[in-house]
N, C-alpha and C. Protein backbone atom coordinates (compact mmCIF):
# COMPACT_ATOMS: atom_id res chain seq x y z
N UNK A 1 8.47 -33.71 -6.05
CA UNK A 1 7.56 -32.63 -5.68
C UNK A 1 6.45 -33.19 -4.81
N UNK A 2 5.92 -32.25 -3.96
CA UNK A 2 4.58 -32.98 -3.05
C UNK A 2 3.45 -32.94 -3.59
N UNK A 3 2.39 -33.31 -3.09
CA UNK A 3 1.11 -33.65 -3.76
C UNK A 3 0.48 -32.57 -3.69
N UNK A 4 0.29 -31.41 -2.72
CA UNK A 4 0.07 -30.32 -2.86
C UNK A 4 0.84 -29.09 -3.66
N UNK A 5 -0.05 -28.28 -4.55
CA UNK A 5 0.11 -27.78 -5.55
C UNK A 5 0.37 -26.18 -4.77
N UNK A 6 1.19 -25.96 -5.51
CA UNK A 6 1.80 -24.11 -4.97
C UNK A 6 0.59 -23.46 -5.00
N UNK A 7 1.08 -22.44 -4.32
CA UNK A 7 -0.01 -20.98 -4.76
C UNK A 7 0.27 -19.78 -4.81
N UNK A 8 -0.26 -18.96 -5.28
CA UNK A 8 0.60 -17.63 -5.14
C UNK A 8 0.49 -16.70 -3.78
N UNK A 9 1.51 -16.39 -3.26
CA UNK A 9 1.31 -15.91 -2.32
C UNK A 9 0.79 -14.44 -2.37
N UNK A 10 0.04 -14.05 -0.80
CA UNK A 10 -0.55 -12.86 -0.90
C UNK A 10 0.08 -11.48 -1.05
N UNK A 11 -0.48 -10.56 -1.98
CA UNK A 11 0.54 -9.61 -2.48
C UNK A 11 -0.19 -8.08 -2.18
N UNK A 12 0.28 -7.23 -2.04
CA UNK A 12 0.15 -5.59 -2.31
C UNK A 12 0.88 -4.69 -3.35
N UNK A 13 0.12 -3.79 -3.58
CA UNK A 13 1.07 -3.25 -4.95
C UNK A 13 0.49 -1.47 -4.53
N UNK A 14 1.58 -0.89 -4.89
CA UNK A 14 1.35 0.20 -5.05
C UNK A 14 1.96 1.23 -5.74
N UNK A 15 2.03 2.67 -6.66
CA UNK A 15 2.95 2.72 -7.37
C UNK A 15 3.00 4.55 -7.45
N UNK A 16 4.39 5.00 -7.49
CA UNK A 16 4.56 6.23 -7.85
C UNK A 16 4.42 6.94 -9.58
N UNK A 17 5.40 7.61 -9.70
CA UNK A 17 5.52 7.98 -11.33
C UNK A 17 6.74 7.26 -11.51
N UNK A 18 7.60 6.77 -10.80
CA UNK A 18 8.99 5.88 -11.16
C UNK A 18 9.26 4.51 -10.78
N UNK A 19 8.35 4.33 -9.40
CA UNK A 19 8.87 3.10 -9.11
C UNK A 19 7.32 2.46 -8.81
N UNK A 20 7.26 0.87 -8.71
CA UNK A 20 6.49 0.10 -8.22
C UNK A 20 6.59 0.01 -6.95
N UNK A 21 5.84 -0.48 -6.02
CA UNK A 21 6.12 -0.85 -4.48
C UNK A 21 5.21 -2.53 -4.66
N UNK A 22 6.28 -3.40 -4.08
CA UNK A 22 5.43 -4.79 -3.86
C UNK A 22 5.69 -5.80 -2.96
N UNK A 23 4.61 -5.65 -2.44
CA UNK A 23 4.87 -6.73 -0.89
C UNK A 23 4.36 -8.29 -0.81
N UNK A 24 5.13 -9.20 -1.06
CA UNK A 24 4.89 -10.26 -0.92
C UNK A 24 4.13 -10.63 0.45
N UNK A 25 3.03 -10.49 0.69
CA UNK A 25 3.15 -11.06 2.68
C UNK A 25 3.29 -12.89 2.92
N UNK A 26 4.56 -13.29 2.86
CA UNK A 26 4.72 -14.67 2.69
C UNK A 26 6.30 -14.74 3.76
N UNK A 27 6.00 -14.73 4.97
CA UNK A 27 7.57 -15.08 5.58
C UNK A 27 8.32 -16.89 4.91
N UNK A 28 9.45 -16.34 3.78
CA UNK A 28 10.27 -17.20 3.66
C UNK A 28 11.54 -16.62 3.89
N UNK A 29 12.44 -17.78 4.30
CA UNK A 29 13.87 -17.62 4.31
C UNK A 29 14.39 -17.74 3.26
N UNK A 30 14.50 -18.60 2.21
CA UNK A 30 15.00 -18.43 1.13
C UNK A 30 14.54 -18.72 0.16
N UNK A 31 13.93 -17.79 -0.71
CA UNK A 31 13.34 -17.27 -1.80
C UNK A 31 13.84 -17.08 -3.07
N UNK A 32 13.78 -17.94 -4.24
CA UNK A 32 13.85 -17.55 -5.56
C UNK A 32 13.34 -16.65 -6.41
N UNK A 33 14.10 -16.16 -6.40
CA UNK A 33 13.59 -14.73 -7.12
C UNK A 33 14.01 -14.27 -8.33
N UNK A 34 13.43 -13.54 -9.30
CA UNK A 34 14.34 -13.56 -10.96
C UNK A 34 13.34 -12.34 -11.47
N UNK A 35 13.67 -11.59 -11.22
CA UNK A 35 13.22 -10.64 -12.62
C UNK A 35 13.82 -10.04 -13.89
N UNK A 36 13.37 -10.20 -14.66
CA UNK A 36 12.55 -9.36 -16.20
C UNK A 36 12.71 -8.07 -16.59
N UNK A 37 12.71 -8.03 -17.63
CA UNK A 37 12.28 -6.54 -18.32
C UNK A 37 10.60 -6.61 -18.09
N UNK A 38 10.35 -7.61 -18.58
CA UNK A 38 8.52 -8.06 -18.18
C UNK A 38 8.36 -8.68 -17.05
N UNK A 39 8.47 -9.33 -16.43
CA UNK A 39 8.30 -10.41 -15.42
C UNK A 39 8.97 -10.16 -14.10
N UNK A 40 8.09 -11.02 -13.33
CA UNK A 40 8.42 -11.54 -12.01
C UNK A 40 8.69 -13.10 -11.89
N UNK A 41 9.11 -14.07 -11.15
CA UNK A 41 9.34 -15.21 -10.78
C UNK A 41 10.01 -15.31 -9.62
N UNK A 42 8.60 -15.82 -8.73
CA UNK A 42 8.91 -16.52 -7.22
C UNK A 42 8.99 -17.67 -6.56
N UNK A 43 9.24 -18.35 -6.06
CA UNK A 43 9.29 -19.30 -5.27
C UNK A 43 9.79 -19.58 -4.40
N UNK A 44 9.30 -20.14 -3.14
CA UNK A 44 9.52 -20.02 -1.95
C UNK A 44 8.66 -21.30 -1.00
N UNK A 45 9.40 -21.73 0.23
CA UNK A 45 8.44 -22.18 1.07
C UNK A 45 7.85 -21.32 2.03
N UNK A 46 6.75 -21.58 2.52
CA UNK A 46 6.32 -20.43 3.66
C UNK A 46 6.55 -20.80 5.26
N UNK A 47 6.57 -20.04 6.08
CA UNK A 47 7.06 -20.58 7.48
C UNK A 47 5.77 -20.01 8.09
N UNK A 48 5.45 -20.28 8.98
CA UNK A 48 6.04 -21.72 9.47
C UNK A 48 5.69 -22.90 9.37
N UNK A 49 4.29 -22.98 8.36
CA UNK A 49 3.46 -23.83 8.03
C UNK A 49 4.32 -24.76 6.71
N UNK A 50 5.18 -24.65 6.03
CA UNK A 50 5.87 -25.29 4.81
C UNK A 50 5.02 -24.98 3.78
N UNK A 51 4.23 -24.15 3.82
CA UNK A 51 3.59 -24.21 2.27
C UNK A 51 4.19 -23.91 1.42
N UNK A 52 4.01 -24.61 -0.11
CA UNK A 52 4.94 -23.90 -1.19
C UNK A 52 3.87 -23.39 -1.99
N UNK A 53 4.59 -21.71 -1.88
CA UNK A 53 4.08 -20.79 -2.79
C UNK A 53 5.35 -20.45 -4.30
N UNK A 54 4.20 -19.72 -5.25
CA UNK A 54 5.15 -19.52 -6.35
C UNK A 54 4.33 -18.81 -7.30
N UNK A 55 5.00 -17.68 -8.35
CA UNK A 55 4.24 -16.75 -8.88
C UNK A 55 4.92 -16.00 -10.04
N UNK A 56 4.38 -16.05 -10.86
CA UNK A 56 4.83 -15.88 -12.14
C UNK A 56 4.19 -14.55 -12.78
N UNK A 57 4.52 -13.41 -12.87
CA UNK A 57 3.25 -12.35 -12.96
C UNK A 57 4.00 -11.67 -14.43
N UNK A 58 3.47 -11.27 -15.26
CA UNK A 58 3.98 -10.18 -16.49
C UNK A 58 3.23 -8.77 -16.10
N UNK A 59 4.81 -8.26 -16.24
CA UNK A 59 3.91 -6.72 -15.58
C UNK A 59 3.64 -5.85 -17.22
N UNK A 60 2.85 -5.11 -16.33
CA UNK A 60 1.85 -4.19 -17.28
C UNK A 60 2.53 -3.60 -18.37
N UNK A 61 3.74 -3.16 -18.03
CA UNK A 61 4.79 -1.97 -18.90
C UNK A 61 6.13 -2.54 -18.28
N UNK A 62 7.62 -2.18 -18.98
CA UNK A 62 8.69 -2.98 -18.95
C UNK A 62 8.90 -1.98 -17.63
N UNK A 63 10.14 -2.89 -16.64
CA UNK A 63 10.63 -2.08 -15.48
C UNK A 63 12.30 -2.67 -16.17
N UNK A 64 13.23 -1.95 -15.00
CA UNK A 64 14.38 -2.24 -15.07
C UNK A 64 14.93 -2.97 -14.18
N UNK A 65 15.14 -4.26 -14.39
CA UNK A 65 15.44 -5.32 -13.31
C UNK A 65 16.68 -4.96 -12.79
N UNK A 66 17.64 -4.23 -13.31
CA UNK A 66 18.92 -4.15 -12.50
C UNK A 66 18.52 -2.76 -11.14
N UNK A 67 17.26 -2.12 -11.32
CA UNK A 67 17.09 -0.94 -10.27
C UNK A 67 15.83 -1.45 -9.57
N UNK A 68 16.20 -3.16 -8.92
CA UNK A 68 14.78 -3.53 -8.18
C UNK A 68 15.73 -4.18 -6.97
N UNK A 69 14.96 -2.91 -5.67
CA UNK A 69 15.80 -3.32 -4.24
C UNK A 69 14.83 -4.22 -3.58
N UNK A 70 15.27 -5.04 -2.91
CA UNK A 70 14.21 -6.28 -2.20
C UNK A 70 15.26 -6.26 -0.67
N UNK A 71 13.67 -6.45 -0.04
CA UNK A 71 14.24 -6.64 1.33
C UNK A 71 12.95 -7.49 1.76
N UNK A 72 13.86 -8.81 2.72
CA UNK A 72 13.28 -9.27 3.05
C UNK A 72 13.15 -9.98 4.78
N UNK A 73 11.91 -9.33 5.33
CA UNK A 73 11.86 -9.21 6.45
C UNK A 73 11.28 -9.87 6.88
N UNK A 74 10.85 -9.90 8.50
CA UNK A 74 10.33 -11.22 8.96
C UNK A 74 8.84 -11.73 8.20
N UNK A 75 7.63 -11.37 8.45
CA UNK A 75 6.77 -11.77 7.72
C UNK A 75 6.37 -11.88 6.36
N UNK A 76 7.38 -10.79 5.79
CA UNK A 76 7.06 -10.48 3.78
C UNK A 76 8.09 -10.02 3.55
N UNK A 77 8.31 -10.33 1.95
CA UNK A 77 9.71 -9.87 0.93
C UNK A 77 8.98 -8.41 0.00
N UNK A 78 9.34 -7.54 0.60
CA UNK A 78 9.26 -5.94 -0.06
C UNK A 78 10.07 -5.77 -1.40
N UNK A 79 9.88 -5.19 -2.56
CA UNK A 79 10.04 -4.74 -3.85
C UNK A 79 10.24 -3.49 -4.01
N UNK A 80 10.84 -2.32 -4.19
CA UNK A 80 10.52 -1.40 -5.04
C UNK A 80 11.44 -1.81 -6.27
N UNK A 81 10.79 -1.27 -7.30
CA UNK A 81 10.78 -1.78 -8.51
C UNK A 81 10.71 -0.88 -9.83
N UNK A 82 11.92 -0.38 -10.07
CA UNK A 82 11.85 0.87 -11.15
C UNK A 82 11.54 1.06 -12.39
N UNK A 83 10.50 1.70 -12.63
CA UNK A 83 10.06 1.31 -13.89
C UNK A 83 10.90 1.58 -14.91
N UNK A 84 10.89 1.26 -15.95
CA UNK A 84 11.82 1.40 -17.13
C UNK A 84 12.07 2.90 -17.82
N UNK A 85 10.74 3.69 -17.79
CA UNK A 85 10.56 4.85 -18.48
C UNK A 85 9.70 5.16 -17.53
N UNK A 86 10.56 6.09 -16.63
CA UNK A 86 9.40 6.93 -15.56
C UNK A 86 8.33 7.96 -15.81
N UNK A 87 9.23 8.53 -17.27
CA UNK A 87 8.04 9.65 -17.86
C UNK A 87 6.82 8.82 -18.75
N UNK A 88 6.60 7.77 -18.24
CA UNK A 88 5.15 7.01 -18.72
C UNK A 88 4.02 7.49 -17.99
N UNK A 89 3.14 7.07 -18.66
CA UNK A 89 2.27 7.50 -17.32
C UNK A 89 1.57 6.29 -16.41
N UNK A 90 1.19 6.72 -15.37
CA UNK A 90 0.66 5.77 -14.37
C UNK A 90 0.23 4.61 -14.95
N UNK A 91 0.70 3.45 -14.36
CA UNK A 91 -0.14 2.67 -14.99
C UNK A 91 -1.62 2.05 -14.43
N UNK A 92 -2.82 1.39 -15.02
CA UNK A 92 -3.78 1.36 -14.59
C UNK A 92 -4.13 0.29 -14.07
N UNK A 93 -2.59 -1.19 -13.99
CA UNK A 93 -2.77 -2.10 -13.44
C UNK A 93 -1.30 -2.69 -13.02
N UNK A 94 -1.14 -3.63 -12.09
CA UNK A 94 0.13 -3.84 -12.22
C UNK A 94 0.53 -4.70 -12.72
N UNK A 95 -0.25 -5.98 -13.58
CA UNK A 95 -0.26 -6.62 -14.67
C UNK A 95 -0.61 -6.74 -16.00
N UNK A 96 0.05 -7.20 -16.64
CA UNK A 96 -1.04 -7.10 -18.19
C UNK A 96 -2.24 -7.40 -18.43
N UNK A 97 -2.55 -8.92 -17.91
CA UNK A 97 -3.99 -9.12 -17.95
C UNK A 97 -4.65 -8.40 -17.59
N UNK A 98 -5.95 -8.60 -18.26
CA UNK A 98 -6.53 -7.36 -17.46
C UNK A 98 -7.96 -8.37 -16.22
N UNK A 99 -7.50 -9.43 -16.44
CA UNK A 99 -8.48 -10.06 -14.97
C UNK A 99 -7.70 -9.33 -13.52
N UNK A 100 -8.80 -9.30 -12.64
CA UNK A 100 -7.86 -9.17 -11.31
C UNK A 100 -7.65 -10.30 -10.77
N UNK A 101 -6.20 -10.77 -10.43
CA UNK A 101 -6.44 -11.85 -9.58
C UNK A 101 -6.42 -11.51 -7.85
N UNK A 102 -6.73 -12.91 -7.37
CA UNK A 102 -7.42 -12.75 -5.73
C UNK A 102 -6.48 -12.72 -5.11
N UNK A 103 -5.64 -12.87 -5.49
CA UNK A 103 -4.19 -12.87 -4.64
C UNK A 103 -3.41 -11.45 -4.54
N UNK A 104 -3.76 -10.67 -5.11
CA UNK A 104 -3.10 -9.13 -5.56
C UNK A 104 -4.31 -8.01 -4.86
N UNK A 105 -3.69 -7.38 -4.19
CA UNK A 105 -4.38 -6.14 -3.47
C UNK A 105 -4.02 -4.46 -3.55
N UNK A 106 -4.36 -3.67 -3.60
CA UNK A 106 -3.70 -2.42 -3.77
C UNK A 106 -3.19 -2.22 -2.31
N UNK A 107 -1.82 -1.54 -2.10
CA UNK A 107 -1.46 -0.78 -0.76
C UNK A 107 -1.86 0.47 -0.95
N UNK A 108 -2.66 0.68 -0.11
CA UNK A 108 -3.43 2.03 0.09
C UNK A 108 -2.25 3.07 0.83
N UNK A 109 -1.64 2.38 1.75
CA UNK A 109 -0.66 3.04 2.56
C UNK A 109 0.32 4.23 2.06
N UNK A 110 0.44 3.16 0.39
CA UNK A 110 1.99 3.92 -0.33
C UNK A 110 0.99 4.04 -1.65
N UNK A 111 0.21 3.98 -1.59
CA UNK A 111 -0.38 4.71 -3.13
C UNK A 111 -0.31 5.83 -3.09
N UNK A 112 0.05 6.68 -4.35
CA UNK A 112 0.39 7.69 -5.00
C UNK A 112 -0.65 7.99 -5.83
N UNK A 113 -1.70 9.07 -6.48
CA UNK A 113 -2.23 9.13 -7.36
C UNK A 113 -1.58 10.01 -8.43
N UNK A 114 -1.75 10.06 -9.70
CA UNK A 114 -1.06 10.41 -10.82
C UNK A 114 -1.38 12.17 -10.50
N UNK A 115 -0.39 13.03 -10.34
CA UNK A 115 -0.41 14.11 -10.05
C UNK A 115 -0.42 14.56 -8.57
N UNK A 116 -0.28 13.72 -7.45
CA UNK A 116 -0.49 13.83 -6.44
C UNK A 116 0.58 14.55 -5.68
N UNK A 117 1.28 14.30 -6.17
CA UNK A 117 2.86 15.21 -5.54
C UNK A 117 3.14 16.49 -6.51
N UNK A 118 1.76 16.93 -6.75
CA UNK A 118 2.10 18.87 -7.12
C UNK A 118 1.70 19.43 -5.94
N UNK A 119 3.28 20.39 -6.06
CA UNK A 119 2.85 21.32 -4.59
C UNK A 119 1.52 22.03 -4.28
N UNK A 120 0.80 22.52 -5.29
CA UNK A 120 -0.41 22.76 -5.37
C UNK A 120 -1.63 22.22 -4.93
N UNK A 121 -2.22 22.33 -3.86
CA UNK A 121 -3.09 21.70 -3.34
C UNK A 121 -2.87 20.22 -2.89
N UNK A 122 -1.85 20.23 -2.53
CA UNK A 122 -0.99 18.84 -2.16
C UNK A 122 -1.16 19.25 -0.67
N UNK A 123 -0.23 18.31 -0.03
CA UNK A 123 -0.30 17.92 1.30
C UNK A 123 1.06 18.53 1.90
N UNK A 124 2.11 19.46 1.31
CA UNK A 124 2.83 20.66 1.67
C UNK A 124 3.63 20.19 2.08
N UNK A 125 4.01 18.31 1.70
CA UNK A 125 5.39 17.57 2.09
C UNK A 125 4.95 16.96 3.58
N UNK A 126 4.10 17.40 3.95
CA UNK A 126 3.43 15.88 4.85
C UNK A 126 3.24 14.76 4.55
N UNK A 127 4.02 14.02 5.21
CA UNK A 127 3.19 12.27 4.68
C UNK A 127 2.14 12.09 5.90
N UNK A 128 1.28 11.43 5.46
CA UNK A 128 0.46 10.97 6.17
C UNK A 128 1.17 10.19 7.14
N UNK A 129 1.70 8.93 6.99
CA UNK A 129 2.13 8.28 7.85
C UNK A 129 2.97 8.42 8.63
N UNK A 130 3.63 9.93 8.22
CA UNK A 130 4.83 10.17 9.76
C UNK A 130 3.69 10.95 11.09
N UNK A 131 2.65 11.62 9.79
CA UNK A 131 1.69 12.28 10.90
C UNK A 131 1.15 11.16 12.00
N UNK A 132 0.67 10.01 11.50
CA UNK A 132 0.38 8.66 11.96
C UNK A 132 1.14 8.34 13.34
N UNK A 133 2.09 8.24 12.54
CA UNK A 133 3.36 7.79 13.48
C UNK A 133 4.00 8.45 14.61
N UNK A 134 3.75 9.66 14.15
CA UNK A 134 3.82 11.09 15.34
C UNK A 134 2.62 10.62 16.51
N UNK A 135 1.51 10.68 16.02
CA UNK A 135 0.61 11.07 16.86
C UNK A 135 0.28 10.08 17.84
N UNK A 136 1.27 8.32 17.49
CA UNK A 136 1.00 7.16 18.16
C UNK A 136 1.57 7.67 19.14
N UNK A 137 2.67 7.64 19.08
CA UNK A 137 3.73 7.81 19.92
C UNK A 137 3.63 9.13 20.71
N UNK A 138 3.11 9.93 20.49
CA UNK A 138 2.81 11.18 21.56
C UNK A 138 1.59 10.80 22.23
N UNK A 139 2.24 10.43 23.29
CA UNK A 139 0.31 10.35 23.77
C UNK A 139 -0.30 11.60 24.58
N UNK A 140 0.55 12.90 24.60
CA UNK A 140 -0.12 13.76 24.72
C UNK A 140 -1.42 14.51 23.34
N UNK A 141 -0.90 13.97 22.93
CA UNK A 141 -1.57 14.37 21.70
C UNK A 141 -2.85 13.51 21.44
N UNK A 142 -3.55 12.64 22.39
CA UNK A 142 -4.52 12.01 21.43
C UNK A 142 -5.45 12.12 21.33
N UNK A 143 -6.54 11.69 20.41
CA UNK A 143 -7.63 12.33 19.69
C UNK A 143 -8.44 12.44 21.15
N UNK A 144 -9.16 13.43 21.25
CA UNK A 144 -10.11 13.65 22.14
C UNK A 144 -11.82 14.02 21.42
N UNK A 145 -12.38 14.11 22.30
CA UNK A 145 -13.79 14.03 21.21
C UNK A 145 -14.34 15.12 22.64
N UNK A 146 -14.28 15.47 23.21
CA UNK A 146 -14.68 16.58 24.98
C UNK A 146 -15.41 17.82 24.02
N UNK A 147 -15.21 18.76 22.37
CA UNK A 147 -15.87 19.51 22.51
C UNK A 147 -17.08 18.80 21.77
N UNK A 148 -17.72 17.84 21.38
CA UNK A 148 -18.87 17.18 20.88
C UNK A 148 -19.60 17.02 21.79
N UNK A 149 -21.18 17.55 21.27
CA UNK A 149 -21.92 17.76 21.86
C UNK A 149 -22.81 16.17 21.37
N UNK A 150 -23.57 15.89 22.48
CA UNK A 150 -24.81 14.94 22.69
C UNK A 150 -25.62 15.08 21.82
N UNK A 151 -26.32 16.20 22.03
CA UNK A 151 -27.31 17.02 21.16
C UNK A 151 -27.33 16.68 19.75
N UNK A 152 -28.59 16.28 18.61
CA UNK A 152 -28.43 16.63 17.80
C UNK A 152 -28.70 18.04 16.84
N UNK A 153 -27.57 17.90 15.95
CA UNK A 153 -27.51 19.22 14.78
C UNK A 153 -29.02 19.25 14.52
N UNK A 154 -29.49 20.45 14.01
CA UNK A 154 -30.91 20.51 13.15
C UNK A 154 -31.74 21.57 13.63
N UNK A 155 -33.16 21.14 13.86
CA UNK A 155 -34.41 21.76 14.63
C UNK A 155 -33.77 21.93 16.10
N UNK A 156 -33.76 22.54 16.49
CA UNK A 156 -33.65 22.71 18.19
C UNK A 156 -34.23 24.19 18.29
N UNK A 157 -34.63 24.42 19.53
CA UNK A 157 -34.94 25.41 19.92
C UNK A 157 -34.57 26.76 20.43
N UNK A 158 -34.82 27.66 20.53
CA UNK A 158 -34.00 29.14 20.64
C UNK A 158 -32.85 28.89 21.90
N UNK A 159 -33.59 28.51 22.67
CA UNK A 159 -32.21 28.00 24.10
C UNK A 159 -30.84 27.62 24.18
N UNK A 160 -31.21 26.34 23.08
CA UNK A 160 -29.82 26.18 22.83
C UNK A 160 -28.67 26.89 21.96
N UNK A 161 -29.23 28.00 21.79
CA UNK A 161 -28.38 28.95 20.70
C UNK A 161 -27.63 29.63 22.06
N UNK A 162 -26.61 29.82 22.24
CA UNK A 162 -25.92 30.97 22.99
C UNK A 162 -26.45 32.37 22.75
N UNK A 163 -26.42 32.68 23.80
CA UNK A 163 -26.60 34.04 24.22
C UNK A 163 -28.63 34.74 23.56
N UNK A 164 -29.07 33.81 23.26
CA UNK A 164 -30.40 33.97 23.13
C UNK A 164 -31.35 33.80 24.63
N UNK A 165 -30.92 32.90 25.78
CA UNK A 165 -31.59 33.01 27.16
C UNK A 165 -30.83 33.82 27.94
N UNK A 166 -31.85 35.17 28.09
CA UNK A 166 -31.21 36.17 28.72
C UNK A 166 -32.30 36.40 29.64
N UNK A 167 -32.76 35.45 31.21
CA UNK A 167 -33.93 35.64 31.67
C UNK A 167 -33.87 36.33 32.97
């Protein structure tokens, strides 16, 4: 082994009512990987620098290791990760401990909040991110700011009201 000591590589987590979402951001080619009814276990070198990372995590509530798809792409190894009993409820961390560690981040991108997908005052089957993704790629469409006015909101004077200078 080398004299330098692993580390865990940098992670995102995010989660529905059934599945986990988890992004390693660590480009390796070949990656040890092993999950658990409880657990994770990683290891890997990183490219292109050789660092060796590695990570051992107990998750919060049991998942089902035979319904965890991984793909792994150029810069990070992606997770979804099915939880064991989907009719649980959210969980409030994605580990047991309850320290946070510095290496673990929430994905804001694919977070879900607990109730968030009732049609009711929901988002009517829009995702945000196709809207995103729409609106890159159209560039007729892009944000314009032309009816904002200079002026500030507030005290101003009768003039600037429409249709009040009638001279």
């Amino acid at each position: 082994m080398t004299s330098e000591s692993a580390v865990p590589p940098p992670a995102v987590w995010a989660q529905r009512s059934d599945v986990i979402y988890l992004t390693l951001n660590v480009e390796c080619t070949e990656p040890e990987i092993k999950f658990t009814e409880e657990s994770l276990v990683f290891s890997g070198v990183g490219k292109p620098e050789g660092k060796k990372y590695e990570l051992n995590v107990e998750f919060y509530d049991k998942i089902n290791p035979e319904k965890v798809a991984t793909k792994n792409i150029k810069r990070c190894i992606e997770f979804v990760i099915a939880k064991a009993d989907p009719q649980t409820p959210y969980w409030p961390r994605l580990l047991k401990e309850k320290t946070k560690p510095h290496w673990l981040k929430v994905d804001f991108n694919r977070w879900e909040d607990e109730g968030s997908n009732d049609d009711e005052g929901g988002n009517n089957g829009v995702d945000l991110e196709d809207l995103l993704r729409m609106r890159s790629s159209d560039n007729k469409n892009e944000l314009s700011f032309d009816d904002l006015s200079d002026e500030p909101e507030g005290d101003s004077d009768d003039e600037s009201i429409p249709g009040l200078m009638e001279s």
